[in-house]
C-alpha atoms as a PDB file:
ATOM      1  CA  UNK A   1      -4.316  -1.315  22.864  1.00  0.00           C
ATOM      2  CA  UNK A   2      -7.765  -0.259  22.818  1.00  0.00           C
ATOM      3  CA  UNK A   3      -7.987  -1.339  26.692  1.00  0.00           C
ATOM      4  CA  UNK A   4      -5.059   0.757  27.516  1.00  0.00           C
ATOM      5  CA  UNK A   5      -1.680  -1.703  26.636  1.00  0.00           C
ATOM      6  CA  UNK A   6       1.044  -0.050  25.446  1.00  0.00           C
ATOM      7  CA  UNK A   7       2.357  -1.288  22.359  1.00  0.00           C
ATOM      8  CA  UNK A   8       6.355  -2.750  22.218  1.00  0.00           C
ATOM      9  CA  UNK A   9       6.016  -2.229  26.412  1.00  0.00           C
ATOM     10  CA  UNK A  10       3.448  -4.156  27.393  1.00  0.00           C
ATOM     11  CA  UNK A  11       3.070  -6.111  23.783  1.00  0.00           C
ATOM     12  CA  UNK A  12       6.005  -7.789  22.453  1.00  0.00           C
ATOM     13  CA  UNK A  13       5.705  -7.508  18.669  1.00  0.00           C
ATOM     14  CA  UNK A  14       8.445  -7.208  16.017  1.00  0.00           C
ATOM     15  CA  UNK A  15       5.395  -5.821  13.417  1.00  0.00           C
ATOM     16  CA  UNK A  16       6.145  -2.120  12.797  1.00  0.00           C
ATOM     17  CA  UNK A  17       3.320   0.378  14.539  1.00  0.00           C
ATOM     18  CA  UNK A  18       1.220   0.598  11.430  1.00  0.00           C
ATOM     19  CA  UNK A  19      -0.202  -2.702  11.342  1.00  0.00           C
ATOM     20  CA  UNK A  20      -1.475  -1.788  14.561  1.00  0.00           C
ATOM     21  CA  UNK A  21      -2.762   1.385  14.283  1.00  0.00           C
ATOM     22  CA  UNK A  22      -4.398   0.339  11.005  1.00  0.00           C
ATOM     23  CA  UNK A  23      -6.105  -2.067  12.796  1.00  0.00           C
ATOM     24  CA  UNK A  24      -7.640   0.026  15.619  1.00  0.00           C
ATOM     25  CA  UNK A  25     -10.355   1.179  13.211  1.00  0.00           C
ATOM     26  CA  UNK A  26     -11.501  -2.184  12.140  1.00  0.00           C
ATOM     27  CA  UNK A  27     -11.718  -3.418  15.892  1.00  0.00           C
ATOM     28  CA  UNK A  28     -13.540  -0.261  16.725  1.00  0.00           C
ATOM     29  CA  UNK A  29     -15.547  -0.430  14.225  1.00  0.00           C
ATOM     30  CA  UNK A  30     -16.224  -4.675  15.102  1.00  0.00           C
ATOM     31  CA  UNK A  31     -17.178  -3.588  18.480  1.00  0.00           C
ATOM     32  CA  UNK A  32     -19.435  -1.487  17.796  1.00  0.00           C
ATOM     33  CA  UNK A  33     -21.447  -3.281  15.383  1.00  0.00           C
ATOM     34  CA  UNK A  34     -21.341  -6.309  17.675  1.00  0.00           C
ATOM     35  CA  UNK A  35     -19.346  -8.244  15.486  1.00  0.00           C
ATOM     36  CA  UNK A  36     -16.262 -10.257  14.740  1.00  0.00           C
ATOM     37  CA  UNK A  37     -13.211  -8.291  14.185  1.00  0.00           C
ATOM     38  CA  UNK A  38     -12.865 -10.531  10.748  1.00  0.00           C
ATOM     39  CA  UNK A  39     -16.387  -9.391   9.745  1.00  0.00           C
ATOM     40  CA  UNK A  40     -14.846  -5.856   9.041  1.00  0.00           C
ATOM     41  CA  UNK A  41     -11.366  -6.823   8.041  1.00  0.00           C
ATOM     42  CA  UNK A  42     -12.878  -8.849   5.134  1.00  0.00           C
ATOM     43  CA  UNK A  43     -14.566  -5.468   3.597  1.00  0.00           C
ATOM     44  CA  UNK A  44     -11.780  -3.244   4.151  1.00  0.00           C
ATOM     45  CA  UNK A  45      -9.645  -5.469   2.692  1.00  0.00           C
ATOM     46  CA  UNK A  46     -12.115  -5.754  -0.520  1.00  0.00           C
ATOM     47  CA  UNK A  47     -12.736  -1.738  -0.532  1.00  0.00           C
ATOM     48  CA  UNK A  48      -8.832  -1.351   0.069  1.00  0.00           C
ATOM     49  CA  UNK A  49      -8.311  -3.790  -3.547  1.00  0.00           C
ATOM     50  CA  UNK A  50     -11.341  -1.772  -5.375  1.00  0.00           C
ATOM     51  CA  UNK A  51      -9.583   1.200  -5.018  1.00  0.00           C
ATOM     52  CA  UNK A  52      -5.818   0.167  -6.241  1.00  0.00           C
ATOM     53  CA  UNK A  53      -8.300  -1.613  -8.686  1.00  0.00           C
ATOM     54  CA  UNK A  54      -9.792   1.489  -9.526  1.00  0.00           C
ATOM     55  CA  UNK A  55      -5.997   3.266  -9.656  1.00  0.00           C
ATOM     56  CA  UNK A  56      -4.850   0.047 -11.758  1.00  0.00           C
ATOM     57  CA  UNK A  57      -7.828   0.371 -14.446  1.00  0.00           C
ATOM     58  CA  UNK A  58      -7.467   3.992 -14.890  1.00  0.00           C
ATOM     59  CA  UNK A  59      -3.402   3.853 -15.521  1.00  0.00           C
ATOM     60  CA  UNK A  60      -4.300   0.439 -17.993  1.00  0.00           C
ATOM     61  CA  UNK A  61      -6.749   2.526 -19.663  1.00  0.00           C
ATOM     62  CA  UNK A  62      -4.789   3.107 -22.862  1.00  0.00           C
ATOM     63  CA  UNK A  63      -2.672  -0.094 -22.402  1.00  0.00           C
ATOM     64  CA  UNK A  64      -2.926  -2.523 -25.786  1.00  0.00           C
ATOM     65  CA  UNK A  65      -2.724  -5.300 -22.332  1.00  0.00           C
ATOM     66  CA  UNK A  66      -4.678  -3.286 -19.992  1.00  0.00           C
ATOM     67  CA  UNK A  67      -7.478  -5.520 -19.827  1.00  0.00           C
ATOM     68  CA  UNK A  68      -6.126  -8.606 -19.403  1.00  0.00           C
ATOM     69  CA  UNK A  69      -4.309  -6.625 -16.413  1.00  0.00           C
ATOM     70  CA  UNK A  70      -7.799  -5.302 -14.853  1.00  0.00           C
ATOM     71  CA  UNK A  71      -9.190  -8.802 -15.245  1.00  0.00           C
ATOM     72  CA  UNK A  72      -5.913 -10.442 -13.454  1.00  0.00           C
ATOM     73  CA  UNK A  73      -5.523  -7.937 -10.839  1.00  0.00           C
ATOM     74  CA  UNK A  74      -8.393  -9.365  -8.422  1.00  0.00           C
ATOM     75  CA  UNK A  75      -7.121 -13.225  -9.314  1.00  0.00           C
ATOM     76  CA  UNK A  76      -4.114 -11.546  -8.315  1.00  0.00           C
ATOM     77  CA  UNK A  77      -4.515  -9.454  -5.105  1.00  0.00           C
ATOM     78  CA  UNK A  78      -7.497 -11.808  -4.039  1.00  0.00           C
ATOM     79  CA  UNK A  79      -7.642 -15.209  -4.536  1.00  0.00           C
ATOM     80  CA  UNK A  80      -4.032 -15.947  -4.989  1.00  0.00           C
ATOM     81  CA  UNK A  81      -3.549 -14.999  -0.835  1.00  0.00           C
ATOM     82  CA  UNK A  82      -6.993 -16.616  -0.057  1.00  0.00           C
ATOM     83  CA  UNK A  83      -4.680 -18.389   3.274  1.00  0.00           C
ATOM     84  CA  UNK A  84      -2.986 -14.708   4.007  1.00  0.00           C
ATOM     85  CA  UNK A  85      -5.786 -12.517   3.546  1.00  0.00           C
ATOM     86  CA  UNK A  86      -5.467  -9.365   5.337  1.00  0.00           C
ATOM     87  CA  UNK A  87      -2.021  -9.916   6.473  1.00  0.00           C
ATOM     88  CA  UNK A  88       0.820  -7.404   6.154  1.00  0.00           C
ATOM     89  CA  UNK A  89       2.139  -9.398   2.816  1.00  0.00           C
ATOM     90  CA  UNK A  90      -1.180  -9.640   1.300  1.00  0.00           C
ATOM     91  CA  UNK A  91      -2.301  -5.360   2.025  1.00  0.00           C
ATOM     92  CA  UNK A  92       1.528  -4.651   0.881  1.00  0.00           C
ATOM     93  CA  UNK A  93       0.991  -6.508  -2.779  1.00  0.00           C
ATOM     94  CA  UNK A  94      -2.846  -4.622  -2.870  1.00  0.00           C
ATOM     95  CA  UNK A  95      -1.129  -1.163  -1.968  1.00  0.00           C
ATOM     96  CA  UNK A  96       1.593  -1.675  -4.224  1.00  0.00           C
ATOM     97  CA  UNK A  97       0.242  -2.596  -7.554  1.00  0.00           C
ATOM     98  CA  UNK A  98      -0.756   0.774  -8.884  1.00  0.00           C
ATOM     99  CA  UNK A  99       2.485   1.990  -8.399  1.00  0.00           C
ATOM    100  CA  UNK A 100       4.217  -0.852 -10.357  1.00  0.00           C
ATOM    101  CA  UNK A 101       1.915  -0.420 -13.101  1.00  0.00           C
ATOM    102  CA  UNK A 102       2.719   3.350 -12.731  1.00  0.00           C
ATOM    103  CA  UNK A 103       6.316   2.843 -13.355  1.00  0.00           C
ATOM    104  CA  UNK A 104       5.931   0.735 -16.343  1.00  0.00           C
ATOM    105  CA  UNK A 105       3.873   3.502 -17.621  1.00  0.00           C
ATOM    106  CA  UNK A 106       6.560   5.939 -17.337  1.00  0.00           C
ATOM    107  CA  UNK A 107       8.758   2.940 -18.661  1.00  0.00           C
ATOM    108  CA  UNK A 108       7.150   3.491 -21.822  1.00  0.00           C
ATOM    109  CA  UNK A 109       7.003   7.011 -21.815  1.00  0.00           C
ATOM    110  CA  UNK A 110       3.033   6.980 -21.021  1.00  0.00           C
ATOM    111  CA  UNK A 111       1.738  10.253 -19.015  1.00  0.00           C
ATOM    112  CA  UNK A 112      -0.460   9.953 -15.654  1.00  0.00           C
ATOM    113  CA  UNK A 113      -2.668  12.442 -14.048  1.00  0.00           C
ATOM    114  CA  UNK A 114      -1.298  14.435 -10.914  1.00  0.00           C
ATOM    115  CA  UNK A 115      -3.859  13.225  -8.643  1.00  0.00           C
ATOM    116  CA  UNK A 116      -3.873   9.472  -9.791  1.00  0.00           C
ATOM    117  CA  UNK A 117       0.218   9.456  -9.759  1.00  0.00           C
ATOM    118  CA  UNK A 118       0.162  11.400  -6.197  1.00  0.00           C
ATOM    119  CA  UNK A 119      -2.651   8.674  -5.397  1.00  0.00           C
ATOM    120  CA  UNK A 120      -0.748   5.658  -6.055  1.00  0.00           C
ATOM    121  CA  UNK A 121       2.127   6.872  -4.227  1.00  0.00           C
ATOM    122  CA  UNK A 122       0.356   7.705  -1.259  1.00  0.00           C
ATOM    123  CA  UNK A 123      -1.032   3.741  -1.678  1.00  0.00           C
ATOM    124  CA  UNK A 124       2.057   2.420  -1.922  1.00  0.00           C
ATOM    125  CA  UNK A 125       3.694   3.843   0.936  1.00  0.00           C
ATOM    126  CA  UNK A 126       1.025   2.399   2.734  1.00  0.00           C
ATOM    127  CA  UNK A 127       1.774  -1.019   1.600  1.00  0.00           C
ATOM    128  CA  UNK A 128       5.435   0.004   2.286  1.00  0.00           C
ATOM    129  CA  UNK A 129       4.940   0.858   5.696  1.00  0.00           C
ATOM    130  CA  UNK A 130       3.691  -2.689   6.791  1.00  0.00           C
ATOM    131  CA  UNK A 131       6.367  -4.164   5.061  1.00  0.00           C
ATOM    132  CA  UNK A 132       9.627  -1.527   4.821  1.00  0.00           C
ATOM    133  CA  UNK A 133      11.663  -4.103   3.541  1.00  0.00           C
ATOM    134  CA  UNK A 134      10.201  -4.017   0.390  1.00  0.00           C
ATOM    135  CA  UNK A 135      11.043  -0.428  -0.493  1.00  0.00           C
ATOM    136  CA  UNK A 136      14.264  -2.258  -2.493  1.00  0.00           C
ATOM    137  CA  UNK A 137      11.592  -3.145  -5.068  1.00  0.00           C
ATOM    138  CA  UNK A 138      10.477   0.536  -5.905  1.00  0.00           C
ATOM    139  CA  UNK A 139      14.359   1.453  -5.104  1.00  0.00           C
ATOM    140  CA  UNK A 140      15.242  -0.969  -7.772  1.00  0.00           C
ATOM    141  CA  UNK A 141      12.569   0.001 -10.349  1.00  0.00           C
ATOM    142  CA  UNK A 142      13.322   3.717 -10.142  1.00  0.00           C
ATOM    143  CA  UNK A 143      17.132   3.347 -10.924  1.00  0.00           C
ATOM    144  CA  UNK A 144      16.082   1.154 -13.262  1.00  0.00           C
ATOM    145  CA  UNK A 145      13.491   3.652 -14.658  1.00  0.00           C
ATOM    146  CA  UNK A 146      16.502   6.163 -14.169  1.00  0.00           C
ATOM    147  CA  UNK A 147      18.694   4.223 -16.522  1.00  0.00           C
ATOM    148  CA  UNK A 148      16.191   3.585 -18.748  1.00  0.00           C
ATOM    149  CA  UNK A 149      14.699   7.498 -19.415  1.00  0.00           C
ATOM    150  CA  UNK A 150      17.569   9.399 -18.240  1.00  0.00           C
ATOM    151  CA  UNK A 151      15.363  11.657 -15.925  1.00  0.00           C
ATOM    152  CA  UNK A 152      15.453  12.121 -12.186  1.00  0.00           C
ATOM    153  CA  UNK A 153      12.456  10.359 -10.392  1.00  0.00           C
ATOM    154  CA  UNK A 154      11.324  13.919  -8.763  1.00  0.00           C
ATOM    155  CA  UNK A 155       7.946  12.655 -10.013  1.00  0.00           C
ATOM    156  CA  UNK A 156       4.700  13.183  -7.827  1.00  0.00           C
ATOM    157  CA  UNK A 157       4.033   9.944  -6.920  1.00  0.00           C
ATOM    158  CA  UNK A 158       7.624   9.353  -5.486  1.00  0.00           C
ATOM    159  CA  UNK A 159       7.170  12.727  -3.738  1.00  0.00           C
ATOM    160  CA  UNK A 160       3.723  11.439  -1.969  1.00  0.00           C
ATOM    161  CA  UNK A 161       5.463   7.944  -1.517  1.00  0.00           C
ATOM    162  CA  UNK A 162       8.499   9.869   0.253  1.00  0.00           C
ATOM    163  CA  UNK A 163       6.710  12.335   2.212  1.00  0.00           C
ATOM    164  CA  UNK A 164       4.275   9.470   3.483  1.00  0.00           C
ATOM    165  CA  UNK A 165       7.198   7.694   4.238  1.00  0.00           C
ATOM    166  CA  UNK A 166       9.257  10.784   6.171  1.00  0.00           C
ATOM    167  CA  UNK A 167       5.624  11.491   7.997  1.00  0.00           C
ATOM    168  CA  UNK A 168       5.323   7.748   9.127  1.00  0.00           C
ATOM    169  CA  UNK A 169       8.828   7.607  10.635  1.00  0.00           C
ATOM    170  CA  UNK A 170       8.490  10.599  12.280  1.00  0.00           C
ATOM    171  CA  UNK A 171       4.985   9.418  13.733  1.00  0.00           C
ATOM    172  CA  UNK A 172       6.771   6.639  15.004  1.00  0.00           C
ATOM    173  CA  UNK A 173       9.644   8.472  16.674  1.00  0.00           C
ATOM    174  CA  UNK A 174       7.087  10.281  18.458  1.00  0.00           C
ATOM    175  CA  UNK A 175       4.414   7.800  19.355  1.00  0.00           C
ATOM    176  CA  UNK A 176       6.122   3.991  18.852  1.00  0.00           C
ATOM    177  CA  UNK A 177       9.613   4.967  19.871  1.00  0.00           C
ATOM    178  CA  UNK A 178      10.032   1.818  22.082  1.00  0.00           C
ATOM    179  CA  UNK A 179       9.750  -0.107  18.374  1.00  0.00           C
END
């Protein structure tokens, strides 16, 4: 792409544009540093994880099990994909985390700051973009969430998530249409 192919015309690909685009930085970035593409992918990757980290150990904050949560989510996100890393499944889980741990916040009736809420849904729709098939988990958790507190999920992380998600498909429409 960076030579001038046009993706889904000249590249065959059933991945959805945002893999792609995501990686143009880290090849750019490869090239000029004189280095391997996977040189760069493995520290994005690791600053992509320290900041749902960073999300996941403010939300566990208060949390009687937030600890052992902090502690588990790099064994988690890290070393349990060590033969996927940096593939679509492996960013997805990363991006998503904060938001799950969001939810069973608001499960329990726990509060969470505007920006970190908005920031976890902006995450996950990330992590939902590379894998839209898995927007039936955070589908499922927020009628289950629904049932459970009896409120509407007009919450500003699902607003961020939705709007990311509207902006994305839109972006495609206009620049990926042949996907």
């Amino acid at each position: 792409m960076s030579h001038g192919v046009t993706l889904y015309t000249d590249i065959i690909e059933v991945n959805p544009p945002l893999w792609f685009w995501a990686a143009i930085p880290v090849v750019d970035l490869a090239r000029l540093l004189g280095v391997s593409s996977y040189h760069v992918l493995i520290p994005s990757v690791l600053a992509l994880d320290v900041v749902a980290l960073l999300l996941v150990r403010t939300l566990c904050r208060d949390l009687q099990s937030g600890g052992l949560i902090v502690l588990g989510f790099p064994v988690i996100t890290l070393l349990a994909f060590l033969d996927v890393f940096g593939q679509r499944e492996h960013l997805t889980l990363i991006a998503i985390v904060p938001y799950l741990v969001l939810v069973a916040r608001r499960a329990d009736g726990l509060a969470a700051s505007r920006t970190i809420s908005i920031l976890c849904g902006l995450l996950a729709a990330f992590g939902l973009a590379l894998k839209p098939h898995f927007l039936l988990v955070p589908v499922a958790l927020e009628i289950l969430l629904l049932v459970r507190t009896r409120r509407l999920p007009f919450r500003p992380e699902n607003v961020a998530l939705a709007a990311s998600l509207v902006a994305y498909a839109l972006s495609v429409l206009l620049f990926a249409r042949a996907y």
